[in-house]
Protein backbone atom coordinates (compact mmCIF):
# COMPACT_ATOMS: atom_id res chain seq x y z
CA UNK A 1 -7.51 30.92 12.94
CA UNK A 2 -4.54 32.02 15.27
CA UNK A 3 -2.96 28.95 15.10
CA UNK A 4 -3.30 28.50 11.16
CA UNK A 5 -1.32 31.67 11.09
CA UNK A 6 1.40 30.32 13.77
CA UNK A 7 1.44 26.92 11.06
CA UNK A 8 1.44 28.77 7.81
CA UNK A 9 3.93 31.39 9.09
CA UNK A 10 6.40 28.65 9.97
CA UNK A 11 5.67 26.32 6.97
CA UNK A 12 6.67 29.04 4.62
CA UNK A 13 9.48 29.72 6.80
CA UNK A 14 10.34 25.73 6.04
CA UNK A 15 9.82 25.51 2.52
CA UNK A 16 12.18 28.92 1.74
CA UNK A 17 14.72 27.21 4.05
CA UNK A 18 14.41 24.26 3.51
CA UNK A 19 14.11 23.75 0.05
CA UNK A 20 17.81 21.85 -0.62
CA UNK A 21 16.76 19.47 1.99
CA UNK A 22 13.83 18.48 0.32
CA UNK A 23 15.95 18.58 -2.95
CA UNK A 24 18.99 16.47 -1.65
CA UNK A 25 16.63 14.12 -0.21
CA UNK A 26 15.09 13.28 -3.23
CA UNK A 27 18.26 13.08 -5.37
CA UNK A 28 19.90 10.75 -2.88
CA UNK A 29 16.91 8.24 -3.83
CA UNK A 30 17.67 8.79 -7.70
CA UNK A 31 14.61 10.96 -7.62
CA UNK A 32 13.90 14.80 -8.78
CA UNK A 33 10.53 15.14 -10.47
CA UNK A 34 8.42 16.13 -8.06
CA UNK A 35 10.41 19.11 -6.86
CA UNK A 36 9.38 22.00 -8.85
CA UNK A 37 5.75 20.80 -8.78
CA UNK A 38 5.75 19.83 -4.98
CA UNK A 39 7.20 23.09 -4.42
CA UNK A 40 4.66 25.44 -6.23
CA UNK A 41 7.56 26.38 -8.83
CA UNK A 42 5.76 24.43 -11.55
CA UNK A 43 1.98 24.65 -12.51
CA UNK A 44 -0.06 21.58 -12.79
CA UNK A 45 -1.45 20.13 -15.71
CA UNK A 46 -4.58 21.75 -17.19
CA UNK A 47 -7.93 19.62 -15.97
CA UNK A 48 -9.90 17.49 -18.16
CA UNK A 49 -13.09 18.51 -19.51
CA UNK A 50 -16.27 17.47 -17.12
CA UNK A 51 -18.50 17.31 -14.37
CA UNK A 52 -18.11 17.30 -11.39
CA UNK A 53 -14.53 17.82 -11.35
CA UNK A 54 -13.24 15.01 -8.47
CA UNK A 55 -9.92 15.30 -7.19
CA UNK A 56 -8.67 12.01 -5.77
CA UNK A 57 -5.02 11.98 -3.37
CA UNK A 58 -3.06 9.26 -2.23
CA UNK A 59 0.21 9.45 -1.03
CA UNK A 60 2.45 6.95 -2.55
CA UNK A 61 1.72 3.25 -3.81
CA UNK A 62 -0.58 1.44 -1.69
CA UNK A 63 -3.28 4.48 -2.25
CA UNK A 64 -2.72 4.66 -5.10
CA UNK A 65 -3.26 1.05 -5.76
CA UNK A 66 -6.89 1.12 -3.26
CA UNK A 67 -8.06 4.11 -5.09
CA UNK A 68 -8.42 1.94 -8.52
CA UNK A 69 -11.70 0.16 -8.07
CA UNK A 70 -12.75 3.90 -5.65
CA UNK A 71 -12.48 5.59 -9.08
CA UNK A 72 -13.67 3.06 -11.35
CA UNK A 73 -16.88 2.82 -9.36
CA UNK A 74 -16.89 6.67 -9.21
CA UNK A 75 -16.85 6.65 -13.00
CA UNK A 76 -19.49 4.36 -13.76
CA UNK A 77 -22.22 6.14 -11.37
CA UNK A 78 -21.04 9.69 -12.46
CA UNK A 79 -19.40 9.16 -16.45
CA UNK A 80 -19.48 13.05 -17.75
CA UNK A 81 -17.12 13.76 -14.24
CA UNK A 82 -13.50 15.05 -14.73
CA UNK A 83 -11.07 13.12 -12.98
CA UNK A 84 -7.75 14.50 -11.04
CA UNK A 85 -5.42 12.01 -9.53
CA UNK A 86 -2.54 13.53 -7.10
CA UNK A 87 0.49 11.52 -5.67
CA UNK A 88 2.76 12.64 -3.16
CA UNK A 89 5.67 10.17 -4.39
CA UNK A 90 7.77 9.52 -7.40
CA UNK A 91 6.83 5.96 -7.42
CA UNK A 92 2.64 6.59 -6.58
CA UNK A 93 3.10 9.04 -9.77
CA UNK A 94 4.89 6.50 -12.12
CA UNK A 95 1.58 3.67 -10.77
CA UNK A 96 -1.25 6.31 -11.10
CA UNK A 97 0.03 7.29 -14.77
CA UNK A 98 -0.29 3.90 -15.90
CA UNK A 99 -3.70 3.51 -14.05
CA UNK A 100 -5.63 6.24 -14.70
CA UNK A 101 -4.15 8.19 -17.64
CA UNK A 102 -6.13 5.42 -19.88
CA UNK A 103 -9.48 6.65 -17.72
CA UNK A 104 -8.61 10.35 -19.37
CA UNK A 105 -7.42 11.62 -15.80
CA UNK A 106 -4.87 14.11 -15.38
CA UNK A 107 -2.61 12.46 -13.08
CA UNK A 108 -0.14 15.47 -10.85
CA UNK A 109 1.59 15.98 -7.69
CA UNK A 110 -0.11 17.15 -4.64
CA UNK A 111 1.46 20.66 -3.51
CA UNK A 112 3.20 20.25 -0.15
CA UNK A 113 1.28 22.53 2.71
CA UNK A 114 2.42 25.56 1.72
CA UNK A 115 0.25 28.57 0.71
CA UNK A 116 1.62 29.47 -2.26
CA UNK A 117 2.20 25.63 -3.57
CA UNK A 118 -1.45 24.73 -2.42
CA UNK A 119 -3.22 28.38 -4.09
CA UNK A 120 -1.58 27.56 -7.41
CA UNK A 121 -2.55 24.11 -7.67
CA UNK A 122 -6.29 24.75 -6.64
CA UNK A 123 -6.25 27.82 -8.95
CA UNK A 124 -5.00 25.70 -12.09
CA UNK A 125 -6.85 22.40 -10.94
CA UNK A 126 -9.99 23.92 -9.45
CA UNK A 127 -12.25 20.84 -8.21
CA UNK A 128 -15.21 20.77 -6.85
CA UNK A 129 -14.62 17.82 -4.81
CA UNK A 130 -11.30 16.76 -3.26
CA UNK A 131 -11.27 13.06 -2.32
CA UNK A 132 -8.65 12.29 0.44
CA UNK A 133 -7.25 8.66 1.04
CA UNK A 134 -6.57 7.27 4.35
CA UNK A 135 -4.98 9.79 6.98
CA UNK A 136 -4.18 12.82 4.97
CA UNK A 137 -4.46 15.99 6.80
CA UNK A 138 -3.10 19.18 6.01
CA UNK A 139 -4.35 22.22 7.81
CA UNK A 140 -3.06 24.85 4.98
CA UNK A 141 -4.59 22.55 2.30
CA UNK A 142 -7.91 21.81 4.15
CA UNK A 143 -8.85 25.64 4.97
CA UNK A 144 -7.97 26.96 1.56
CA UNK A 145 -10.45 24.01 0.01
CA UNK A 146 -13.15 25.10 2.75
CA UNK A 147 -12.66 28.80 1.93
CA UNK A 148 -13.20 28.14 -1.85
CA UNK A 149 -16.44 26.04 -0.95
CA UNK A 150 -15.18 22.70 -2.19
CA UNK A 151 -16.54 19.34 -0.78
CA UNK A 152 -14.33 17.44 1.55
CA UNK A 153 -14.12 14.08 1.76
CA UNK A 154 -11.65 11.50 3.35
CA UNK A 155 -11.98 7.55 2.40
CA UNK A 156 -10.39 4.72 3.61
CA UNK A 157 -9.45 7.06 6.87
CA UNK A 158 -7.69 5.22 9.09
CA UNK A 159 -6.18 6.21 12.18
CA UNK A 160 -2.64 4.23 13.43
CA UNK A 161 -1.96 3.33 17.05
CA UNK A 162 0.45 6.61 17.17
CA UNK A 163 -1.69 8.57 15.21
CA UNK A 164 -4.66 8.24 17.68
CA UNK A 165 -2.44 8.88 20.65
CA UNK A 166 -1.12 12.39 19.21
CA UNK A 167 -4.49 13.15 17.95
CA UNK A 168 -6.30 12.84 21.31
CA UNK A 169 -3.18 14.91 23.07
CA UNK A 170 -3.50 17.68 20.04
CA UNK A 171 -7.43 17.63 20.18
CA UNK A 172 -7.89 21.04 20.09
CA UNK A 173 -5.41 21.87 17.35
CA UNK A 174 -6.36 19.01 15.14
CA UNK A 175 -10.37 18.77 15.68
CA UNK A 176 -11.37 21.71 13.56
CA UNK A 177 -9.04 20.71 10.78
CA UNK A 178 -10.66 17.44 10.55
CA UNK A 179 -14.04 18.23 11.05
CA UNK A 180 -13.55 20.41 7.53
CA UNK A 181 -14.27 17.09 5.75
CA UNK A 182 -18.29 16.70 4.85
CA UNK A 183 -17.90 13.20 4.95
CA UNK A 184 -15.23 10.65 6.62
CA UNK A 185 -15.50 6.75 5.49
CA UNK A 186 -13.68 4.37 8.18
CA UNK A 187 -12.13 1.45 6.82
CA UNK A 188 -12.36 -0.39 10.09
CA UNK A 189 -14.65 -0.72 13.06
CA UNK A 190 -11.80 0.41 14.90
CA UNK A 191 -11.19 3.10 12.80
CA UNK A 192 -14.64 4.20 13.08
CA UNK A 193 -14.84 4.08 16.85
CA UNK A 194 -11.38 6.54 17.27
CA UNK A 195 -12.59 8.98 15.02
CA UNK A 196 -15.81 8.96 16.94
CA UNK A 197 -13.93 9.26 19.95
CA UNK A 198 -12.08 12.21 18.50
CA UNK A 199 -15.76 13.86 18.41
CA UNK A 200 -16.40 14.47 14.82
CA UNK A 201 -20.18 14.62 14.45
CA UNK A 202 -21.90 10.89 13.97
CA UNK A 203 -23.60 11.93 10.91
CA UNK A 204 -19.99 12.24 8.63
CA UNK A 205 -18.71 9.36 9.68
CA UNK A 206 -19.74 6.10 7.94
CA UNK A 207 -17.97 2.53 8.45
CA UNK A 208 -17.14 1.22 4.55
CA UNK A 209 -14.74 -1.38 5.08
CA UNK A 210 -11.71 -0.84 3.36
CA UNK A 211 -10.57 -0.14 -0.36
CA UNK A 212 -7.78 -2.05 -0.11
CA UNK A 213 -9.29 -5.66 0.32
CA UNK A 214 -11.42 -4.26 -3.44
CA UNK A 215 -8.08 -3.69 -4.81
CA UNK A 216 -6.38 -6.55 -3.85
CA UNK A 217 -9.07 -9.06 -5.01
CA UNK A 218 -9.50 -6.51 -8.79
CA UNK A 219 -5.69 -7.26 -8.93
CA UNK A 220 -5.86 -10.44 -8.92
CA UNK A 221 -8.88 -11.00 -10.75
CA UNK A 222 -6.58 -8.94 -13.80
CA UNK A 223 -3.38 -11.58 -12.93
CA UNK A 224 -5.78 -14.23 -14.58
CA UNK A 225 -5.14 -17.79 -13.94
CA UNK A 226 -1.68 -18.83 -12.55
CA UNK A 227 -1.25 -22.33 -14.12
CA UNK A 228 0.30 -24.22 -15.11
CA UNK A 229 -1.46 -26.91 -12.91
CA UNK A 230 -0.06 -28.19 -9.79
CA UNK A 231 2.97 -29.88 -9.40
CA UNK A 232 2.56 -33.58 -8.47
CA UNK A 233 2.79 -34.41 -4.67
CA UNK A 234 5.46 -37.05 -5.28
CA UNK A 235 7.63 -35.59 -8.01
CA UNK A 236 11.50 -36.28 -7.38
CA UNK A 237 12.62 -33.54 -4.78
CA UNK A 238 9.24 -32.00 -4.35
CA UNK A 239 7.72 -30.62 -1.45
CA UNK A 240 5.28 -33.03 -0.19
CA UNK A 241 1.76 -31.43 -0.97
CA UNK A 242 2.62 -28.74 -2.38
CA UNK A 243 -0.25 -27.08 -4.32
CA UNK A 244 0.94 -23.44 -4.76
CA UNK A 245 0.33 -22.09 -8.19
CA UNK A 246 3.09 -20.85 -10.07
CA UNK A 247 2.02 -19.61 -13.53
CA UNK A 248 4.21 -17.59 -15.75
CA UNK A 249 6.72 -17.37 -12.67
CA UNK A 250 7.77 -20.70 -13.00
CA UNK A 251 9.90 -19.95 -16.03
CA UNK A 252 11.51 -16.87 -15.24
CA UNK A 253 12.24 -18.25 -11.39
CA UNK A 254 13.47 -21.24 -13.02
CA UNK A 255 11.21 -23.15 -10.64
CA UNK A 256 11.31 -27.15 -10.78
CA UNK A 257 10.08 -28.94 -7.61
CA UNK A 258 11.53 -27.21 -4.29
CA UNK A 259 9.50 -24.91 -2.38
CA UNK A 260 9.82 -21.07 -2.16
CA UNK A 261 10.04 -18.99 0.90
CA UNK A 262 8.93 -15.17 0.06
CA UNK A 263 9.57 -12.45 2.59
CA UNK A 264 7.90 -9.37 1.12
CA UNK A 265 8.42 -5.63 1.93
CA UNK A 266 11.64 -6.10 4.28
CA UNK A 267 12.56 -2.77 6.53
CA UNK A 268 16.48 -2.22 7.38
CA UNK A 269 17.04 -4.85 10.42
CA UNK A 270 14.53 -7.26 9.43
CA UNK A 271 16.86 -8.60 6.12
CA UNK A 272 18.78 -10.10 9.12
CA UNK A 273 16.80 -12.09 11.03
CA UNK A 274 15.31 -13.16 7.67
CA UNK A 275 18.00 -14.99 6.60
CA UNK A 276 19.16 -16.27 9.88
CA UNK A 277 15.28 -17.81 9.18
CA UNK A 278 16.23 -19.18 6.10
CA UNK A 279 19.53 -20.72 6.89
CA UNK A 280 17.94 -22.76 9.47
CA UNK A 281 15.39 -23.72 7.17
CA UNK A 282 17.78 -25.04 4.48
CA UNK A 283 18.75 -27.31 6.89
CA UNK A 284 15.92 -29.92 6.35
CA UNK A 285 15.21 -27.89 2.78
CA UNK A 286 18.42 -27.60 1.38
CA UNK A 287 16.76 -26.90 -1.94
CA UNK A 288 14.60 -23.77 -0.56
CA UNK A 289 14.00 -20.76 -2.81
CA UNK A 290 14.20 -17.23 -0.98
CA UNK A 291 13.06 -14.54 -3.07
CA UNK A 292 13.68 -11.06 -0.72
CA UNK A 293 11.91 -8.33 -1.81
CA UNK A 294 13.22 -5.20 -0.05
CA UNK A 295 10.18 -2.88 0.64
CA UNK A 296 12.01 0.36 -1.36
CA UNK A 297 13.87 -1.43 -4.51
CA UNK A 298 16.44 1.20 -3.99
CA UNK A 299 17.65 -0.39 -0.99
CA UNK A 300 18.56 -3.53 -3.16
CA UNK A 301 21.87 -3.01 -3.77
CA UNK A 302 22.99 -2.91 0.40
CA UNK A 303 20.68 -6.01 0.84
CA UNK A 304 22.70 -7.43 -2.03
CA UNK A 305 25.92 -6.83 0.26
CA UNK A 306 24.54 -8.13 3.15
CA UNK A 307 23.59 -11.37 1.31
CA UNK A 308 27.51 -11.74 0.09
CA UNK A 309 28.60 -11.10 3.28
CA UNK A 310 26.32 -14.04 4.37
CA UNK A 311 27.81 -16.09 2.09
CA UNK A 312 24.48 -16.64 -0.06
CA UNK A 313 24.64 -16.58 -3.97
CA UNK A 314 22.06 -14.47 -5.03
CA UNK A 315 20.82 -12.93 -8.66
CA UNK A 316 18.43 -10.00 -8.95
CA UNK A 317 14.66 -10.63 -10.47
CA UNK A 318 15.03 -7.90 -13.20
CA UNK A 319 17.52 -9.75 -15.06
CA UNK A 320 15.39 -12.94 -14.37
CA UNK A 321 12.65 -11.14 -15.17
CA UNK A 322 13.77 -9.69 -18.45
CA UNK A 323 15.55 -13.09 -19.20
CA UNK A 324 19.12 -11.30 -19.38
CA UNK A 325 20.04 -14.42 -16.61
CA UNK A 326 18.93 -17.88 -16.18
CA UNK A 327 18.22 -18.38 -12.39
CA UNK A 328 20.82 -20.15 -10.66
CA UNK A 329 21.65 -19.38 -7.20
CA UNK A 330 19.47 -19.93 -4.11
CA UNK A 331 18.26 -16.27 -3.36
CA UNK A 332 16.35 -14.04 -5.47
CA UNK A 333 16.56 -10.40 -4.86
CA UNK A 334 13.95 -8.30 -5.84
CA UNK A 335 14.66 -4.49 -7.00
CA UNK A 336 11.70 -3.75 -9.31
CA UNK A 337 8.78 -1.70 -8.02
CA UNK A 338 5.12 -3.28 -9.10
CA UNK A 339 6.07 -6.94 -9.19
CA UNK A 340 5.94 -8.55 -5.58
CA UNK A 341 1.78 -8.96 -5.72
CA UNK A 342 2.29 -10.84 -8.43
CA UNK A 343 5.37 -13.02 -7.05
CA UNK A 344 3.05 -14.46 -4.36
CA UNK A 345 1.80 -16.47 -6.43
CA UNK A 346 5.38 -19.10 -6.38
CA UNK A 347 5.94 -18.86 -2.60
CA UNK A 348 4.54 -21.92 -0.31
CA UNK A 349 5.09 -19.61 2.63
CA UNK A 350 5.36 -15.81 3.38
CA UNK A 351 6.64 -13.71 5.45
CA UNK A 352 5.20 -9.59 5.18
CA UNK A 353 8.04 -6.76 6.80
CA UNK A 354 7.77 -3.90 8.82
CA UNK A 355 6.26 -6.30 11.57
CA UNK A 356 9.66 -7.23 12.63
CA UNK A 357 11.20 -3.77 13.60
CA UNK A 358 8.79 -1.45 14.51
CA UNK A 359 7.42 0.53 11.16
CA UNK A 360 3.77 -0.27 11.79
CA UNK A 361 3.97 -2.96 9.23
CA UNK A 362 2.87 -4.01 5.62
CA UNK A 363 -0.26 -4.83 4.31
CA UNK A 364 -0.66 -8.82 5.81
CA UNK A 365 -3.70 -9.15 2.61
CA UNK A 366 -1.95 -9.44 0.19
CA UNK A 367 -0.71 -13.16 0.28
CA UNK A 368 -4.20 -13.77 1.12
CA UNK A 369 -4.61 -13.24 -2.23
CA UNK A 370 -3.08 -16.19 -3.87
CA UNK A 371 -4.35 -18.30 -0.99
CA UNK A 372 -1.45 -17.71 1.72
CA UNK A 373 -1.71 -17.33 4.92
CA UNK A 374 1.04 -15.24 6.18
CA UNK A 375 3.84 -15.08 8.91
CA UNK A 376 4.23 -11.35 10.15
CA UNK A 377 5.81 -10.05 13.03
CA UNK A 378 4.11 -7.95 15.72
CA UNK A 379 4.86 -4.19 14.88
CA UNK A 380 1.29 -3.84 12.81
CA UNK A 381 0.26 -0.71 14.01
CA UNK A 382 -0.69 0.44 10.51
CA UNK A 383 -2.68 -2.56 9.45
CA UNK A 384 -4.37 -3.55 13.17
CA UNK A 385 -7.82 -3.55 10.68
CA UNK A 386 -6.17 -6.42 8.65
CA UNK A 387 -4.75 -8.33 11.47
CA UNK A 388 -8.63 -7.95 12.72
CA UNK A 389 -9.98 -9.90 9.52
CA UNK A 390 -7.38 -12.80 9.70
CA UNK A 391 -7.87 -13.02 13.80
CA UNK A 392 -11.46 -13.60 13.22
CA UNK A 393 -10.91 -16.17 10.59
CA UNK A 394 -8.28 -18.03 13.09
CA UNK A 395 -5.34 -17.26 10.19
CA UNK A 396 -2.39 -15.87 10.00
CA UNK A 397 0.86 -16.52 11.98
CA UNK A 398 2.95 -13.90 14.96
CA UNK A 399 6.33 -14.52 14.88
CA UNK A 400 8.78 -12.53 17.06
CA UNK A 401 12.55 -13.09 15.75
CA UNK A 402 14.43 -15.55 13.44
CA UNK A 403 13.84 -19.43 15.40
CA UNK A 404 10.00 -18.01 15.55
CA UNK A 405 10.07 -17.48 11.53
CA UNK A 406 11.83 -20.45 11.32
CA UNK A 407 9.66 -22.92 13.28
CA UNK A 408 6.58 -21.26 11.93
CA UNK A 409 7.55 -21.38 8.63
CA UNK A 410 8.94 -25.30 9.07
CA UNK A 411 5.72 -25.89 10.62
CA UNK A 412 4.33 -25.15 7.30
CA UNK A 413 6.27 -26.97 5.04
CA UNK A 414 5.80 -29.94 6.79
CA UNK A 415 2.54 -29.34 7.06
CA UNK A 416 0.48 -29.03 3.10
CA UNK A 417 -2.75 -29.79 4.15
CA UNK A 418 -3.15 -27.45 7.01
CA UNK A 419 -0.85 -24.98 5.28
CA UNK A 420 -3.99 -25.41 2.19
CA UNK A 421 -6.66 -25.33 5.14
CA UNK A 422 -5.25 -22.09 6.30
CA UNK A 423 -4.68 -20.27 3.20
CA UNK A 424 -8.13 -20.87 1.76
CA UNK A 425 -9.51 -19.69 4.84
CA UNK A 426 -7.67 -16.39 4.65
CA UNK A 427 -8.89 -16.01 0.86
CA UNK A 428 -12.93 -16.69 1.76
CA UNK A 429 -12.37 -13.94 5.40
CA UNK A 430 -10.66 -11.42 2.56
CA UNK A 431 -13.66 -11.72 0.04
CA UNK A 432 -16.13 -11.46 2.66
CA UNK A 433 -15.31 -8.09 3.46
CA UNK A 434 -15.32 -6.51 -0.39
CA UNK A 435 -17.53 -4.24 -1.84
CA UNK A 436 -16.08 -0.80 0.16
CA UNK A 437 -15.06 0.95 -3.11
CA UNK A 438 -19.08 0.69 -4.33
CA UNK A 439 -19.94 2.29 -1.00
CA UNK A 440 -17.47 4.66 -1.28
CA UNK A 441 -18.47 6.15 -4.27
CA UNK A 442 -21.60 6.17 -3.53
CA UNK A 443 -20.56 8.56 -0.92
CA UNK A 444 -18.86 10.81 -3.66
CA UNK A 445 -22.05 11.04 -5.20
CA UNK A 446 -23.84 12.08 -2.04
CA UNK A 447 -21.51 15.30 -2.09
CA UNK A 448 -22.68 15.94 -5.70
CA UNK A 449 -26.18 16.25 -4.55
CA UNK A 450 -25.43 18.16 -1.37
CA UNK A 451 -23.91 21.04 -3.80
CA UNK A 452 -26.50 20.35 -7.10
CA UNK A 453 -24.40 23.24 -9.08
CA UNK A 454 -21.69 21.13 -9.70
């Protein structure tokens, strides 16, 4: 209790202070609408009618995209429930509206950790169970749900290389605050085993697998089919083999025969040794297609610099996609949020950032997806689980700098039939670990009948 005092005494002390850092922060990004409600200043949105009255968080995008099949599994076992969906980003908001409005949610910003930002918003919102995603812990939050006698849970939880290492040196401050949750799903066995480690008591913790591998197959599933139909092996110019779907894309890449080189979710420093990659690769491709896709669009316009300073003709995918431009230089740049899932579906090989530099990585999956298997770089400290799934399936390429993208990239190209091999066998290890989300809610509904008065 002494040292939730110490932590809400100096979080207050940060937000009054430090208010027009939070504020220039946001408006350097071209951002500004989470302020007031972030801050407390402005009251949430009135609930929806219903019971139980769920409130599901997830920081930014990739919750928010894994807690889509969580809460349409939690609707179909409990229907009259009232759903609350909280974001922590601009961008998370903008996705859950378009998800989850349609389900008759009321979609809001979660309060940042301090007392009078978190009393409003459980005040206004009142749930009776608060549904965390993946590795959100905030001791102000957490103790003012306990205190009003509101279930706890945390799915997906996950526990990064780093974050294990400060949790086990902060035991004692951290333990209590984590034990508040009634029930804590693991998306991983490793997962699982660190939060046992921690201590938390063996009957909360349950090993689910992971919401995102759900989400990832749902979203595809909804893409439909990608045809048209392959191109043929021997086509003028083609890439030998190559079987990649492109669908829809094909027009609005301005696709013919040559093959397409994606690196996905690119950190600063990585763009670099990217294109060093794909220079060396044009060599014996002089027809290759790189579409870059910066992991924050906003960043789009000093990637777009460092491309011209490179010497590389490059148009941006919104004016593709909106069919402002026809496609005619060699590098796409993408700086639209919501659209790189679907542009796996043209690349023959792909690379996933934050693997390069050290970020902790991006999530490997998704080229899995469309039947890639990727190229990633070691730095995956926040997706060790999906690195697990492809290492016991024998898929999925290390690479350490530019001549390793290269080679193992070139090693693909030249190679369709084991680049097919591989990629099939990354789709059948992702869909043979689905069905977390059912499990998951069932969960939920465990907390109902733990606390029948809901």
């Amino acid at each position: 209790m002494f040292n939730l005092l110490i932590y809400n005494v100096l979080s207050s002390l940060a937000g009054l202070l430090g208010w027009p850092l939070f504020y220039f922060h946001l408006k350097s990004r071209g951002l500004g609408e989470s302020f007031l409600p972030r801050l407390g200043l402005s009251s949430p949105p009135e609930p929806p009618p219903g019971s139980p009255r769920i409130w599901v968080h997830g920081v930014s995008v990739g919750e928010i995209l894994a807690a889509v099949p969580l809460v349409t599994e939690i609707k179909a076992l409990l229907p009259q429930s009232a759903l609350i969906i909280s974001t922590g980003t601009e961008t998370g908001q903008a996705l859950a509206r378009q998800h989850f409005l349609p389900l008759g949610a009321v979609v809001c910003y979660f309060p940042l950790d301090l007392p009078w930002a978190v009393n409003q918003a459980l005040r206004v919102l009142g749930p009776d169970i608060f549904v965390s995603l993946e590795s959100e812990v905030w001791p102000n939050f957490l103790s003012a749900v306990k205190r009003r006698g509101i279930s706890l849970a945390l799915m997906n939880a996950r526990l990064s290389d780093r974050s294990f290492r400060r949790y086990l040196r902060y035991h004692k401050y951290v333990y209590d605050f984590i034990n508040f949750f009634d029930i804590i799903a693991a998306g991983s066995r490793q997962d699982y085993q660190r939060l046992f480690r921690l201590g938390l008591p063996g009957q909360k913790l349950f090993l689910t697998g992971n919401l995102k591998v759900d989400a990832l197959l749902a979203r595809r599933r909804q893409a439909g089919p990608a045809a048209p139909p392959p191109l043929p092996d021997k086509a003028p110019g083609a890439l030998p083999g190559s079987s990649q779907p492109r669908g829809a894309l094909k027009g609005k890449l301005g696709l013919g025969n040559e093959p397409v080189f994606l690196a996905a979710s690119t950190h600063s420093g990585e763009e670099e040794m990217v294109l060093a990659a794909y220079e060396a690769l044009r060599v014996p491709y002089p027809a290759l297609l790189l579409i870059l896709a910066p992991r924050h669009p906003e960043r789009a316009h000093a990637v777009g610099e460092l491309l011209a300073r490179r010497g590389h003709g490059f148009q941006r995918w919104q004016s593709l996609k909106s069919g402002a431009e026809v496609r005619q230089q060699p590098v796409v740049l993408v700086d639209t949020v919501g659209d790189l899932f679907c542009l796996y579906a043209a690349a023959d090989v792909a690379f996933v950032g934050g693997s390069l530099v050290p970020h902790g990585g991006q999530n490997i999956l998704e080229p899995a997806v469309w039947g890639l298997s990727p190229l990633y770089g070691p730095h995956l400290e926040n997706f060790r689980w999906a690195e697990e799934i492809f290492r016991e399936a024998g898929v999925g390429t290390v690479v350490q700098d530019a001549p390793s993208l290269a080679a193992a990239a070139r090693c693909l190209l030249e190679n369709p039939a084991e680049r097919r091999r591989l990629g099939e066998a990354a789709l059948t290890a992702l869909q043979s670990h689905q069905g977390a989300a059912r499990l998951q809610a069932e969960l939920v509904v465990k907390l109902r009948r733990l606390h029948p008065l809901m």
